[in-house]
N, C-alpha and C. Protein backbone atom coordinates (compact mmCIF):
# COMPACT_ATOMS: atom_id res chain seq x y z
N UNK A 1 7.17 -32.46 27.66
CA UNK A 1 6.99 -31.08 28.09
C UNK A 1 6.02 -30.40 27.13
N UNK A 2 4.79 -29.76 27.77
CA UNK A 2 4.35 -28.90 26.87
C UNK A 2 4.64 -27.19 27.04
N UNK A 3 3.96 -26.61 26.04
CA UNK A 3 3.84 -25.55 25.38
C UNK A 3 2.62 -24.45 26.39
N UNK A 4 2.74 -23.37 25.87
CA UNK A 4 1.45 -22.85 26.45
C UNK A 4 0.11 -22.71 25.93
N UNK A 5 0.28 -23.79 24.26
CA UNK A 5 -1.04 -23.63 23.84
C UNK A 5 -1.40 -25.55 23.86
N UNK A 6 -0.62 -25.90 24.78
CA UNK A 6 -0.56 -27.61 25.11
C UNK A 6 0.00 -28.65 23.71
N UNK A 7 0.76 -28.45 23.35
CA UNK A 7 1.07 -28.89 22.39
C UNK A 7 2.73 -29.30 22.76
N UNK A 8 3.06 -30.61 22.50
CA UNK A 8 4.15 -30.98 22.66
C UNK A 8 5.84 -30.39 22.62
N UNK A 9 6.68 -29.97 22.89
CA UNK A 9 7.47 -29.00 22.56
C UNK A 9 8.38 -30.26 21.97
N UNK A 10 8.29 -31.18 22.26
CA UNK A 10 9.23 -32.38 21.23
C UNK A 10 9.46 -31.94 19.51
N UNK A 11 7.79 -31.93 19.64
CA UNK A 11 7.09 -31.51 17.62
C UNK A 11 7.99 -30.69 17.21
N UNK A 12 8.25 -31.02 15.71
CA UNK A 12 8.83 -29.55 15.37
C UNK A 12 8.04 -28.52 14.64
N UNK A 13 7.14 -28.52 15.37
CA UNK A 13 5.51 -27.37 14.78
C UNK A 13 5.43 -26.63 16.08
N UNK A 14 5.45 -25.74 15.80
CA UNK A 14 4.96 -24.74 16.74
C UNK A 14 3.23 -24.09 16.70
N UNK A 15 3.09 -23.34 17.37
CA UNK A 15 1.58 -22.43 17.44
C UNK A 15 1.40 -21.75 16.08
N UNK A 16 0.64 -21.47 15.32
CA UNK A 16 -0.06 -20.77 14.19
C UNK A 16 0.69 -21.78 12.90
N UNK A 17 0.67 -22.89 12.86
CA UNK A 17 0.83 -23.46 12.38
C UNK A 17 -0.22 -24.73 11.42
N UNK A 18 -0.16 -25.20 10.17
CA UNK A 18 -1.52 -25.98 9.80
C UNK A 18 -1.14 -26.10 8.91
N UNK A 19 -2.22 -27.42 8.02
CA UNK A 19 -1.65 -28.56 7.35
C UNK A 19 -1.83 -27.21 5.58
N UNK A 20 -0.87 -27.53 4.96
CA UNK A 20 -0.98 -26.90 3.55
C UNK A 20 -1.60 -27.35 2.87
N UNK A 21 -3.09 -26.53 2.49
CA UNK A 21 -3.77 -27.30 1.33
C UNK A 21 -2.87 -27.99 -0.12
N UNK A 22 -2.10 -26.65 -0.72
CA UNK A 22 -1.53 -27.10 -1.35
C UNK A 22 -0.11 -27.80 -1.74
N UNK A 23 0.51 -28.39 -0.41
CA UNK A 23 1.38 -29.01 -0.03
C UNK A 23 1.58 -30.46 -0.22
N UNK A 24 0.65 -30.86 0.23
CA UNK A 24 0.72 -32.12 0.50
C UNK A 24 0.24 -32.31 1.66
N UNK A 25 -0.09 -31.60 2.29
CA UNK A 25 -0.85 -31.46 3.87
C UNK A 25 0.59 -31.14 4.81
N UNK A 26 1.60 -30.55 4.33
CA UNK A 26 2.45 -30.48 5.19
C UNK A 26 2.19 -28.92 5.99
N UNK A 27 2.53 -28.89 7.04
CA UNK A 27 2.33 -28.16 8.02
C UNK A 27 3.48 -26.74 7.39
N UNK A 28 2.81 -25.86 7.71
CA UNK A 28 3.05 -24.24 7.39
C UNK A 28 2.62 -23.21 7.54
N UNK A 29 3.07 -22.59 8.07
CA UNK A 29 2.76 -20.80 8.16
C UNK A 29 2.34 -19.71 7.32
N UNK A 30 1.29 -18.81 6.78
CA UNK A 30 1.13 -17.90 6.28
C UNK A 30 1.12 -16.59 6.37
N UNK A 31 2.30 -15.52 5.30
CA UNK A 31 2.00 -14.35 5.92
C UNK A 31 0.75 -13.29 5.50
N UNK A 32 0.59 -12.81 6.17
CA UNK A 32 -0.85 -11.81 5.74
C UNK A 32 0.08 -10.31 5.68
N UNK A 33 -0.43 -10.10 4.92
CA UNK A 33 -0.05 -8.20 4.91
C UNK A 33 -0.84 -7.42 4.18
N UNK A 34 -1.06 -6.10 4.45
CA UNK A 34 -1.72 -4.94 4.09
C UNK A 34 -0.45 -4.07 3.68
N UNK A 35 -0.43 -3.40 2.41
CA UNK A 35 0.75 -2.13 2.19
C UNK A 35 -0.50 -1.26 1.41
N UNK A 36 0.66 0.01 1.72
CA UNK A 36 -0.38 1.10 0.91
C UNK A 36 0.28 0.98 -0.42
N UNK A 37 -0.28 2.22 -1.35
CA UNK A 37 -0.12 1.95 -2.64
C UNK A 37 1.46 1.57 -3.57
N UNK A 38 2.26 2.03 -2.58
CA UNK A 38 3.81 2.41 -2.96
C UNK A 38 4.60 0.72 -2.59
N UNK A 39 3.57 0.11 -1.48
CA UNK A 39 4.24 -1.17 -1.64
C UNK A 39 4.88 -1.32 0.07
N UNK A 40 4.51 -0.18 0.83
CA UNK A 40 5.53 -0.80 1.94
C UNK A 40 3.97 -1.34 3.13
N UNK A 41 4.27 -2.34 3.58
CA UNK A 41 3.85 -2.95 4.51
C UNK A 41 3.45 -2.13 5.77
N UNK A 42 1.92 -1.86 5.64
CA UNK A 42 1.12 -1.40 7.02
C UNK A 42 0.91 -2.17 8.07
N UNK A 43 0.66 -3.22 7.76
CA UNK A 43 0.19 -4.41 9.08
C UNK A 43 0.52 -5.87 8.61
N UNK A 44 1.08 -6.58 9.45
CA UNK A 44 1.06 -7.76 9.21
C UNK A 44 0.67 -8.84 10.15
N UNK A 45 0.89 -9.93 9.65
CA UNK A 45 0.08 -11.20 10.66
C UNK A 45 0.20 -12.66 10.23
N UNK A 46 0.59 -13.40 11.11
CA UNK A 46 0.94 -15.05 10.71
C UNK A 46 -0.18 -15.95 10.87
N UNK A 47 -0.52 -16.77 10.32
CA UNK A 47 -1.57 -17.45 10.76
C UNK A 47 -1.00 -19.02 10.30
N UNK A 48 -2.07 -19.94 10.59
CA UNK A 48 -1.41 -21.58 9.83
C UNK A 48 -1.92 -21.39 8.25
N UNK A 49 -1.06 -22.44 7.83
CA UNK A 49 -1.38 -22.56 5.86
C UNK A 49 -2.76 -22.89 5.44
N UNK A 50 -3.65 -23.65 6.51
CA UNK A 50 -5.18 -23.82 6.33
C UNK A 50 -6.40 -22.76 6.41
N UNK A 51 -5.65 -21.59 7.11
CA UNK A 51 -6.27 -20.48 7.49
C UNK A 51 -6.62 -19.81 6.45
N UNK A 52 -8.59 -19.46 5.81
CA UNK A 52 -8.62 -18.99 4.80
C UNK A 52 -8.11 -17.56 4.94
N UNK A 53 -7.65 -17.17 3.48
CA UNK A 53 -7.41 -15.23 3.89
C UNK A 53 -8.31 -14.39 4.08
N UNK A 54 -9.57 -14.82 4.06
CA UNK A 54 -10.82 -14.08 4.62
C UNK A 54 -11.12 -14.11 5.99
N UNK A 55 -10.12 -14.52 6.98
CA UNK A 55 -10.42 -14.55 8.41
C UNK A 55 -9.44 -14.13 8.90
N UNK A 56 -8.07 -13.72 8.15
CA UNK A 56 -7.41 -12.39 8.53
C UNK A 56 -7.32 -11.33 8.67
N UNK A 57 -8.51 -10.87 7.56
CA UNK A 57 -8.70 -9.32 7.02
C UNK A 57 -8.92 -8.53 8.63
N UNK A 58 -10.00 -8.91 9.13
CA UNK A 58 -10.26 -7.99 10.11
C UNK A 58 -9.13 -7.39 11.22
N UNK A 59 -8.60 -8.94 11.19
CA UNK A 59 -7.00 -8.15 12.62
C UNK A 59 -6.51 -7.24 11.39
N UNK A 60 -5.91 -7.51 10.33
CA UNK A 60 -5.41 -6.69 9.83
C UNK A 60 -5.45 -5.06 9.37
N UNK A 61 -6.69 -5.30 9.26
CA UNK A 61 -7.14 -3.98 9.44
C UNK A 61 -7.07 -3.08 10.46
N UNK A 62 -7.31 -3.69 11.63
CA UNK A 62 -7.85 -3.00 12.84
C UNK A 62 -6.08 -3.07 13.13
N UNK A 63 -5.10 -3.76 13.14
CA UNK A 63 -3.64 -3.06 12.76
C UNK A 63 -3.19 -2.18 12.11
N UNK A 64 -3.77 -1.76 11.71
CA UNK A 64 -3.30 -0.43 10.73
C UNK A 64 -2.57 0.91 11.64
N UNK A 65 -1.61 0.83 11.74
CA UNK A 65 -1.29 2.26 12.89
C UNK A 65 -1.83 3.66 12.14
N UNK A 66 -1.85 4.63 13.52
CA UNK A 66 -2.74 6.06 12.87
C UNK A 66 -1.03 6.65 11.58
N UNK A 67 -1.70 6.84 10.59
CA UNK A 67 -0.78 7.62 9.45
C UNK A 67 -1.08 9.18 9.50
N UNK A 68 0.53 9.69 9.60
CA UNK A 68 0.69 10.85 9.76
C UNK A 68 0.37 11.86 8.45
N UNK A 69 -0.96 12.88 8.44
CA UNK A 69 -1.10 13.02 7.51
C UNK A 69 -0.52 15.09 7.25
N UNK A 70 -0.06 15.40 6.07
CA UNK A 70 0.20 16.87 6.51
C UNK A 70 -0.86 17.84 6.26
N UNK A 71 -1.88 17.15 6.19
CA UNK A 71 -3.12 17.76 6.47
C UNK A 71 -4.11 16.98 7.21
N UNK A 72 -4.56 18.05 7.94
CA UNK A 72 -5.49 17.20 8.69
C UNK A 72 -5.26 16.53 9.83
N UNK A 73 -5.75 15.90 10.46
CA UNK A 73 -5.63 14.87 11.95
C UNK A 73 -4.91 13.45 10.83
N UNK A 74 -4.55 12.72 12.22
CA UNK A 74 -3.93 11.46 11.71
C UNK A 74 -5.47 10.79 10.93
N UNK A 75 -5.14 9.84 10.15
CA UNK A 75 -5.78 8.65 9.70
C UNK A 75 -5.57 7.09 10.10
N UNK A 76 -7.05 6.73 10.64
CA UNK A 76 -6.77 5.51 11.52
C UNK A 76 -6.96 4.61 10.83
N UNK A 77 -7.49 4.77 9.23
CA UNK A 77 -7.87 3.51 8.26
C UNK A 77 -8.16 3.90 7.09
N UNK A 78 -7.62 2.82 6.50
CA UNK A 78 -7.23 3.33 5.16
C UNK A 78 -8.42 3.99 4.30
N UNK A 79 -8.69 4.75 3.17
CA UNK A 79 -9.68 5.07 2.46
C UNK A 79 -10.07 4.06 1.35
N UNK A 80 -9.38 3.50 1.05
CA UNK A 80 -9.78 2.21 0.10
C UNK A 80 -9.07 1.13 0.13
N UNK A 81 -9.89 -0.28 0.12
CA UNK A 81 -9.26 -1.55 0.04
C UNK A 81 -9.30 -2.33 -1.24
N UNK A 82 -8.28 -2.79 -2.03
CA UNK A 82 -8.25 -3.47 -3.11
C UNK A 82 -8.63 -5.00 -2.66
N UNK A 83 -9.09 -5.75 -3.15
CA UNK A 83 -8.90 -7.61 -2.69
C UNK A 83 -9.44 -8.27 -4.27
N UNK A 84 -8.44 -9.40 -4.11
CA UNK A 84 -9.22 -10.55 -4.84
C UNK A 84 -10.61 -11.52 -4.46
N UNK A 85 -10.46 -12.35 -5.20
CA UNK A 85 -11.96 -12.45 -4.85
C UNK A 85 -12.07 -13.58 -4.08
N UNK A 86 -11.18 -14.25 -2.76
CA UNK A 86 -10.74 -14.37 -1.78
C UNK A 86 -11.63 -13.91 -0.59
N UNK A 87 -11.86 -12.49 -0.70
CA UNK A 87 -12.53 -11.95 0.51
C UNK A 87 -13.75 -11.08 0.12
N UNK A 88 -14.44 -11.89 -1.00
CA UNK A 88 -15.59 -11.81 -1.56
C UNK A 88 -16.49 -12.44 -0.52
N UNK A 89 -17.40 -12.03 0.41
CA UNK A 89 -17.86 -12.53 1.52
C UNK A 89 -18.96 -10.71 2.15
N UNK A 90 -20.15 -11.56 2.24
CA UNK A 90 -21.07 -9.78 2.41
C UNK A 90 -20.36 -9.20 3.70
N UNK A 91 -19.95 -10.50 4.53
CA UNK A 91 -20.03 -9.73 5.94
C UNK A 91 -18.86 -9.55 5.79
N UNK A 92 -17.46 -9.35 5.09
CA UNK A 92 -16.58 -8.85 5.43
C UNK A 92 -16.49 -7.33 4.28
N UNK A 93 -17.77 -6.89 3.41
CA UNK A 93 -18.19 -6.20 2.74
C UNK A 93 -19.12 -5.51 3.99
N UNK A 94 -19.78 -5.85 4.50
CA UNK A 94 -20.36 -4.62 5.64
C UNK A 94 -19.66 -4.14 6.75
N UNK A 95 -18.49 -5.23 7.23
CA UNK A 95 -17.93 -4.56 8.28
C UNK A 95 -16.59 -3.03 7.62
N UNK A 96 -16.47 -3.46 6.53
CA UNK A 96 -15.71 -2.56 5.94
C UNK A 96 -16.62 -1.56 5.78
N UNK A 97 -18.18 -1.55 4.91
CA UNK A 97 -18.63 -0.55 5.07
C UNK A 97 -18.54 0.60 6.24
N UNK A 98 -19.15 -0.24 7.54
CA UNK A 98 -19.61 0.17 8.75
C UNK A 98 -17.90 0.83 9.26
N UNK A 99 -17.04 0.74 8.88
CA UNK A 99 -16.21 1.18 8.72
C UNK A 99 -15.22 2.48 8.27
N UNK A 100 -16.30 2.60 7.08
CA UNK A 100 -15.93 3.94 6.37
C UNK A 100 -15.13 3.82 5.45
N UNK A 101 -14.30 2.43 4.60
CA UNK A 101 -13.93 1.96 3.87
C UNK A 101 -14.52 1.80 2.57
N UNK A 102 -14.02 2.51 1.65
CA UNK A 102 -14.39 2.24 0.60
C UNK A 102 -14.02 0.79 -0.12
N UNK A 103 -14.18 0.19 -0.83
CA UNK A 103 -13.68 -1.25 -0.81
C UNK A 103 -13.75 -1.84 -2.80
N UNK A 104 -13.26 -2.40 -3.39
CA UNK A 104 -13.01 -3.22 -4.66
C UNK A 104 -12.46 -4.35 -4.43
N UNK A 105 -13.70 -5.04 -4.12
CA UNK A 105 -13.41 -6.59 -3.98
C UNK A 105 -13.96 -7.31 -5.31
N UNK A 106 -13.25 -8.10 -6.00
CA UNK A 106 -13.93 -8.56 -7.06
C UNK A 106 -15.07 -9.79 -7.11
N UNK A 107 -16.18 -9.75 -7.61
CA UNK A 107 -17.10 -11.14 -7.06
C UNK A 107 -16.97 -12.71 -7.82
N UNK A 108 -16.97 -13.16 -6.50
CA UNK A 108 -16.84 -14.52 -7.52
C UNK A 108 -17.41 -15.16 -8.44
N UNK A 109 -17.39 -15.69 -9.83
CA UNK A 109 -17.99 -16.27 -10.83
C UNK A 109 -18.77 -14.84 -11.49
N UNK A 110 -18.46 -13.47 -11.15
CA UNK A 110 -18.93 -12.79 -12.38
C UNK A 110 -17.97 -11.74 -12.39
N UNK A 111 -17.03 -11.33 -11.89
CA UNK A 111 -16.20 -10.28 -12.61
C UNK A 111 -14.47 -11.05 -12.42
N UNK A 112 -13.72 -10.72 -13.08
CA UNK A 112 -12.62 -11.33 -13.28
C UNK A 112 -11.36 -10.85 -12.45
N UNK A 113 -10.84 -11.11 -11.95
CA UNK A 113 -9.50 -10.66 -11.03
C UNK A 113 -8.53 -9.85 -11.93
N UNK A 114 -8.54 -10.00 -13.38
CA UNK A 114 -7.42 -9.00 -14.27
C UNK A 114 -7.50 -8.01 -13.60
N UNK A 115 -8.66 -7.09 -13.67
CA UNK A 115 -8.96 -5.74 -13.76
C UNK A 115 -8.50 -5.03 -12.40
N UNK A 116 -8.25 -5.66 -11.24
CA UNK A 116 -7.31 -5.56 -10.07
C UNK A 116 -5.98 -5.67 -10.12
N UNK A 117 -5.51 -6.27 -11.27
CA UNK A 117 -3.75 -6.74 -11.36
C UNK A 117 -2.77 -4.91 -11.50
N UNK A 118 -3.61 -3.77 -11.54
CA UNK A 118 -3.02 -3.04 -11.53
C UNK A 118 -2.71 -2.33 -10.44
N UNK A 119 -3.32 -3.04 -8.83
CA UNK A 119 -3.45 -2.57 -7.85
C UNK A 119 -3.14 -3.99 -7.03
N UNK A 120 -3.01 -5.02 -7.67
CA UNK A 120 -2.70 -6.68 -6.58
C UNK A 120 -1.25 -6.49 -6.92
N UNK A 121 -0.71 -6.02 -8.15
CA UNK A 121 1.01 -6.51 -8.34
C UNK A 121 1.74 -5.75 -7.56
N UNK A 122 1.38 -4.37 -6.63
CA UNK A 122 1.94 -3.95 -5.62
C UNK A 122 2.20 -4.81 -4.41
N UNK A 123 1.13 -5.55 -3.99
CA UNK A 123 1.19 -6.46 -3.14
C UNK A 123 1.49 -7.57 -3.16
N UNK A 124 1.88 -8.23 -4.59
CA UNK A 124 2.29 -9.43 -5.21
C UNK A 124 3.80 -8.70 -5.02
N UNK A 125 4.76 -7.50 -5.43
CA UNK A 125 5.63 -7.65 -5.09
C UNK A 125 6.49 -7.36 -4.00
N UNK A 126 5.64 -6.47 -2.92
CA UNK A 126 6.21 -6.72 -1.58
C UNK A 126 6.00 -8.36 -1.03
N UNK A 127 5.31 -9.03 -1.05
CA UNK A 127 5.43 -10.25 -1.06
C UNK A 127 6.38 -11.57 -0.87
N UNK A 128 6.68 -11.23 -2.56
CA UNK A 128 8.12 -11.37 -3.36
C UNK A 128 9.31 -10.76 -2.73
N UNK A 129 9.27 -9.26 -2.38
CA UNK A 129 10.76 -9.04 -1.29
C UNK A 129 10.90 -9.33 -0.19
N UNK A 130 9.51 -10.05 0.64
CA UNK A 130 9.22 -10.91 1.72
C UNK A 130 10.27 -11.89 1.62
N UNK A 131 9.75 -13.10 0.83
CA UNK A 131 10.40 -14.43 0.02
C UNK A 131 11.47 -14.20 -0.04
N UNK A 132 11.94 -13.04 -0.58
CA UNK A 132 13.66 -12.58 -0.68
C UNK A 132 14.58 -12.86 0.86
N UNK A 133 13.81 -12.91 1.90
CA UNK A 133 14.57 -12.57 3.34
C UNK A 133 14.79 -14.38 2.97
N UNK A 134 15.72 -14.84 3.36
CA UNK A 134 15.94 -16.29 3.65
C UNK A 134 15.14 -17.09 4.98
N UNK A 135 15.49 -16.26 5.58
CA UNK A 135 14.71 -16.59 7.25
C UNK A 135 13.21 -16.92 6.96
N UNK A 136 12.57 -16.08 6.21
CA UNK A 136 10.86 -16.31 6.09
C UNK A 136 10.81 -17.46 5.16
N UNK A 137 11.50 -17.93 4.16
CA UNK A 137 11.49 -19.01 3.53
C UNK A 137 10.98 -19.85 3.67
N UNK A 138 11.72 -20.52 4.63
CA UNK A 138 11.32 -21.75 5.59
C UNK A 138 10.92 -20.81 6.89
N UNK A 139 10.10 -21.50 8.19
CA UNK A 139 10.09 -21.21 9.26
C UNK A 139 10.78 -22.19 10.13
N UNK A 140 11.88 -21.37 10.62
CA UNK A 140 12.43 -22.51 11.65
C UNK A 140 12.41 -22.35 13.02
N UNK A 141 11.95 -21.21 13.53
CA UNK A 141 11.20 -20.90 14.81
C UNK A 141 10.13 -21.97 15.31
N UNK A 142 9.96 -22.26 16.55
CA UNK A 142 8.61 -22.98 16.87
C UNK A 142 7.39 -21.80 17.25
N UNK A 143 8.39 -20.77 18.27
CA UNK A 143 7.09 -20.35 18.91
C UNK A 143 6.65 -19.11 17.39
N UNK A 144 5.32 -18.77 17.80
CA UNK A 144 5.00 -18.01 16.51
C UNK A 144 5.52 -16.46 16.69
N UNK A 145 5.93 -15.80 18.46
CA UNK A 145 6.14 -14.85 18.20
C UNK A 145 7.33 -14.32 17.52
N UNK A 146 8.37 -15.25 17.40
CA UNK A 146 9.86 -15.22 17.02
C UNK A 146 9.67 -15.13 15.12
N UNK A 147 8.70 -15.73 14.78
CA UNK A 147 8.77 -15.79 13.37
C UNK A 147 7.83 -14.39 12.77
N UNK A 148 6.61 -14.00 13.77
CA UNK A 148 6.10 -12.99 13.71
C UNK A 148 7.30 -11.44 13.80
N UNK A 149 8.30 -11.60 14.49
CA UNK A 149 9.56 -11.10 15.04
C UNK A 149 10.37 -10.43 13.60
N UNK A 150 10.30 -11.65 12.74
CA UNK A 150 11.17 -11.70 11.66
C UNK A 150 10.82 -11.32 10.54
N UNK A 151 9.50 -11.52 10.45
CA UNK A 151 8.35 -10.86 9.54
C UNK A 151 8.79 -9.52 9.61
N UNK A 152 8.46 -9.00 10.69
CA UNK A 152 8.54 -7.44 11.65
C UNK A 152 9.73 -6.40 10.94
N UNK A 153 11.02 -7.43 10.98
CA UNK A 153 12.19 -6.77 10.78
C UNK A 153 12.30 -7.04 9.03
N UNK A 154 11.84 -7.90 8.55
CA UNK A 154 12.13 -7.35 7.03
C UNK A 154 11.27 -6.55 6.55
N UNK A 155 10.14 -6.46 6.81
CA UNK A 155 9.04 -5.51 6.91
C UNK A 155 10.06 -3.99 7.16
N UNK A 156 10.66 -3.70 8.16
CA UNK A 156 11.26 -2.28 8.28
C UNK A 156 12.04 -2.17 7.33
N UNK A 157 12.95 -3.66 6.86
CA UNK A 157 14.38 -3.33 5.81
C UNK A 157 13.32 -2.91 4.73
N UNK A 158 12.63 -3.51 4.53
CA UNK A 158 11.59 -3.07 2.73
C UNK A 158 11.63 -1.71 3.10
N UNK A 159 10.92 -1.36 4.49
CA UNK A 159 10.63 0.22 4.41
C UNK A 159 11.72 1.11 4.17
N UNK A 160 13.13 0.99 4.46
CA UNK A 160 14.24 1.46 5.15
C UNK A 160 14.70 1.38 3.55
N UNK A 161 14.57 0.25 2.41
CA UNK A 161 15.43 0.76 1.61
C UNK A 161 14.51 1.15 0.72
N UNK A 162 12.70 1.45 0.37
CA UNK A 162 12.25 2.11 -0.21
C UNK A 162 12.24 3.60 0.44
N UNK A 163 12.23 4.07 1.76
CA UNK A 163 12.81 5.40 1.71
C UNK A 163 13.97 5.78 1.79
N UNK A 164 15.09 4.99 1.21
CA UNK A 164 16.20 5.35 1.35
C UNK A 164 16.55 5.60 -0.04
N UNK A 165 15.59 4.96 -1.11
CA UNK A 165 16.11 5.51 -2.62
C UNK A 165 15.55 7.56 -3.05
């Protein structure tokens, strides 16, 4: 029996799925996320473990829901993007321009990733309270929207108990 992206439903791999560079080539899922400065999760997105993180940025972005601002009209995108040097790449540096994004991407082989660690460890530790859900651990879903699903809902608990302190 197959799948709707033709892929065997026997497998125990589902869709957005791919071999882990640093695995051993074993097959795995990656999550992508955007949070604003405080740490809670704006957009997210699954992709396979082979998938560089420079070919996520753009859905992610263009996920960003409008933020309610108390001045002014809503905001449809963010005013500045932090990155490592990961998504050091011109064209994902002009589409951000063309964008209206201000951007601090660090370049590769001449400026150093430290000088971001005061703006990556926000996102290093929503991450980390990701990892915390047991369910995202492992993926034991096949299809990708069920694990995308689960992403979704710890994503709200992060939100739910950072505005609940």
């Amino acid at each position: 029996m197959r799948d709707r992206l033709g892929q065997c439903a026997g497998r125990k791999r589902g869709p957005l799925t791919g071999p882990n560079p640093t695995d051993r080539g074993k097959n795995g899922s990656k999550i992508h996320l955007i949070t604003d400065r405080n740490g809670l999760p704006l957009s997210l997105g699954i992709s396979g473990a082979n998938l560089h993180d420079s070919q996520a940025l753009e859905p992610l972005v263009r996920g960003i829901p409008p933020i309610r601002s108390r001045r002014g009209p809503r905001r449809r995108r963010p005013a500045r993007l932090h990155a490592d040097k990961g998504y050091d790449y011109d064209h994902l540096r002009k589409w951000l321009r063309q964008r209206g994004i201000r951007h601090r991407i660090a370049r590769k082989g001449i400026e150093s990733s430290a000088r971001l660690g005061r703006h990556r460890w926000v996102v290093e530790r929503t991450v980390s309270w990701l990892a915390g859900c047991r369910r995202l651990h492992r993926r034991y879903e096949r299809t990708a929207e069920h694990f995308l699903a689960f992403v979704g809902l710890a994503a709200a608990l992060i939100g739910y108990r950072r505005l609940a302190r």
